[in-house]
C-alpha atoms as a PDB file:
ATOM      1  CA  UNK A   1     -15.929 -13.461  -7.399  1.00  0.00           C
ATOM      2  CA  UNK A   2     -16.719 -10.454  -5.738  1.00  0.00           C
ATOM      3  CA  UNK A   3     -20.103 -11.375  -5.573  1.00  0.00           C
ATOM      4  CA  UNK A   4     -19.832 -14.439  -4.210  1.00  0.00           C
ATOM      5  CA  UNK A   5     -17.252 -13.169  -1.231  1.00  0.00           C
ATOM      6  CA  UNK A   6     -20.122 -10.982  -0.285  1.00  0.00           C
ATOM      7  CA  UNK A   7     -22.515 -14.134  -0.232  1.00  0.00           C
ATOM      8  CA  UNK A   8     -19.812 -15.786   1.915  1.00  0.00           C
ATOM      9  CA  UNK A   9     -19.599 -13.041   4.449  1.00  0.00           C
ATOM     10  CA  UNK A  10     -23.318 -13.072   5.010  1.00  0.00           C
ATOM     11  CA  UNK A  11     -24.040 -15.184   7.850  1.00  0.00           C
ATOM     12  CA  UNK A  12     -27.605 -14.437   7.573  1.00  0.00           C
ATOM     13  CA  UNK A  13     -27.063 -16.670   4.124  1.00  0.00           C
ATOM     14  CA  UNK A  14     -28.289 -20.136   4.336  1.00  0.00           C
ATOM     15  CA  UNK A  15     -25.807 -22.834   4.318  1.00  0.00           C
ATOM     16  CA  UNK A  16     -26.408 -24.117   0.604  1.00  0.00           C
ATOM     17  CA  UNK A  17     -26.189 -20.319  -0.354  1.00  0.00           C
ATOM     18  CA  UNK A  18     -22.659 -20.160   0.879  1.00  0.00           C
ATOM     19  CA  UNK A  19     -21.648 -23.198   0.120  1.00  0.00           C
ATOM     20  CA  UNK A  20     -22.227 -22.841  -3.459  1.00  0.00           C
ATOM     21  CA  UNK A  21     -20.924 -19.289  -3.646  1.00  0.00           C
ATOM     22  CA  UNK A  22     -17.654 -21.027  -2.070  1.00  0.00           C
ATOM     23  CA  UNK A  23     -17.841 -23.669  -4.943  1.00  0.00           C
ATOM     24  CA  UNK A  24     -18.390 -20.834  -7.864  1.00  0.00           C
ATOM     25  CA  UNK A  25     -15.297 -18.945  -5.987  1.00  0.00           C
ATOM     26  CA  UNK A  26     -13.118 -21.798  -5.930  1.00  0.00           C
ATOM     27  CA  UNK A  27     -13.744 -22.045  -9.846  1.00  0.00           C
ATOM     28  CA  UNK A  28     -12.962 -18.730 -10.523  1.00  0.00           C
ATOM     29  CA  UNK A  29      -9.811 -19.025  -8.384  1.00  0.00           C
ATOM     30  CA  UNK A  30      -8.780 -22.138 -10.238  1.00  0.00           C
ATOM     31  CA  UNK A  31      -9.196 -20.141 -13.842  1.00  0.00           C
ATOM     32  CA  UNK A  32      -7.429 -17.475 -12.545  1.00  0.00           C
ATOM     33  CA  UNK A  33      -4.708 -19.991 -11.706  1.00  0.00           C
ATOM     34  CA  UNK A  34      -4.454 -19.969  -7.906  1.00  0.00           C
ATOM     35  CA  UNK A  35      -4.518 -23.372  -6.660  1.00  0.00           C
ATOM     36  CA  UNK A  36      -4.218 -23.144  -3.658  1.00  0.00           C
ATOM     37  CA  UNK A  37      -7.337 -20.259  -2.885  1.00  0.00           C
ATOM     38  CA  UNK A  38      -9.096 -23.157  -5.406  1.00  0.00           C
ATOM     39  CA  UNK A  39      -8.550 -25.757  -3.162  1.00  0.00           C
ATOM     40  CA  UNK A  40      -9.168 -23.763  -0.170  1.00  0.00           C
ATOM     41  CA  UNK A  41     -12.824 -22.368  -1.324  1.00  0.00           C
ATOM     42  CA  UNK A  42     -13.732 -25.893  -2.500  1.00  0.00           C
ATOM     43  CA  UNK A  43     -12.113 -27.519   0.815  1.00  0.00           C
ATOM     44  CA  UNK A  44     -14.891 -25.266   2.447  1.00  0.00           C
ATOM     45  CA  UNK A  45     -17.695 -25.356   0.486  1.00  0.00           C
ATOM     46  CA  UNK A  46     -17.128 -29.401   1.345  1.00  0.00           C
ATOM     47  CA  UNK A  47     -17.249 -28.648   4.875  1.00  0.00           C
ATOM     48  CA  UNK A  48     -20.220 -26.745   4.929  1.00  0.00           C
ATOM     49  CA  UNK A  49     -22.188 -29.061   3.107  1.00  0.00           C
ATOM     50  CA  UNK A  50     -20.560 -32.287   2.366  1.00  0.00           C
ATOM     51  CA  UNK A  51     -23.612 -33.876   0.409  1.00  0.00           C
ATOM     52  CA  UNK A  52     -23.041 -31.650  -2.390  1.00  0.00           C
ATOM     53  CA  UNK A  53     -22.499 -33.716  -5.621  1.00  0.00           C
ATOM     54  CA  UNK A  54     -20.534 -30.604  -7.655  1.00  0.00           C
ATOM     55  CA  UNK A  55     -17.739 -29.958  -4.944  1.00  0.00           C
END
Protein backbone atom coordinates (compact mmCIF):
# COMPACT_ATOMS: atom_id res chain seq x y z
CA UNK A 1 0.00 0.00 0.00
CA UNK A 2 2.78 2.07 0.65
CA UNK A 3 3.85 1.77 -2.67
CA UNK A 4 1.03 2.60 -4.30
CA UNK A 5 0.39 5.98 -1.99
CA UNK A 6 3.69 7.02 -3.38
CA UNK A 7 2.38 6.31 -7.05
CA UNK A 8 -0.68 8.38 -6.04
CA UNK A 9 1.25 11.36 -4.84
CA UNK A 10 3.21 11.56 -8.04
CA UNK A 11 1.59 13.92 -10.24
CA UNK A 12 4.19 13.45 -12.76
CA UNK A 13 2.36 9.74 -12.91
CA UNK A 14 0.13 9.24 -15.80
CA UNK A 15 -3.47 8.99 -15.16
CA UNK A 16 -3.86 5.07 -15.71
CA UNK A 17 -0.73 4.80 -13.36
CA UNK A 18 -2.65 6.36 -10.55
CA UNK A 19 -5.66 5.19 -11.19
CA UNK A 20 -4.71 1.68 -10.87
CA UNK A 21 -2.45 2.23 -7.87
CA UNK A 22 -5.84 3.77 -6.35
CA UNK A 23 -7.66 0.49 -7.41
CA UNK A 24 -4.73 -1.94 -5.87
CA UNK A 25 -5.04 0.50 -2.62
CA UNK A 26 -8.61 0.27 -2.33
CA UNK A 27 -8.10 -3.67 -2.31
CA UNK A 28 -5.71 -3.70 0.21
CA UNK A 29 -7.89 -1.36 2.31
CA UNK A 30 -10.86 -3.62 1.83
CA UNK A 31 -8.64 -6.85 3.15
CA UNK A 32 -7.51 -4.96 5.81
CA UNK A 33 -11.18 -4.32 6.60
CA UNK A 34 -11.65 -0.56 6.18
CA UNK A 35 -14.56 0.07 4.11
CA UNK A 36 -14.82 3.08 3.97
CA UNK A 37 -10.79 4.05 2.77
CA UNK A 38 -11.99 0.92 0.21
CA UNK A 39 -14.66 2.73 -1.10
CA UNK A 40 -12.95 5.95 -1.06
CA UNK A 41 -9.67 4.72 -3.17
CA UNK A 42 -11.99 2.88 -5.59
CA UNK A 43 -14.54 6.00 -5.67
CA UNK A 44 -11.30 7.73 -7.06
CA UNK A 45 -9.65 5.54 -9.11
CA UNK A 46 -13.41 5.74 -10.92
CA UNK A 47 -13.05 9.32 -11.22
CA UNK A 48 -9.84 9.43 -12.70
CA UNK A 49 -10.51 7.06 -15.25
CA UNK A 50 -14.02 5.93 -15.48
CA UNK A 51 -13.48 3.46 -18.52
CA UNK A 52 -11.68 1.15 -16.39
CA UNK A 53 -13.39 -2.33 -16.49
CA UNK A 54 -11.69 -3.61 -12.86
CA UNK A 55 -12.94 -0.58 -10.66
Amino acid sequence: MEACTYVIDDAARRVDERSTAYLRRGAGWSMKGDDGRAIADIDQAIRLEPAQVDA
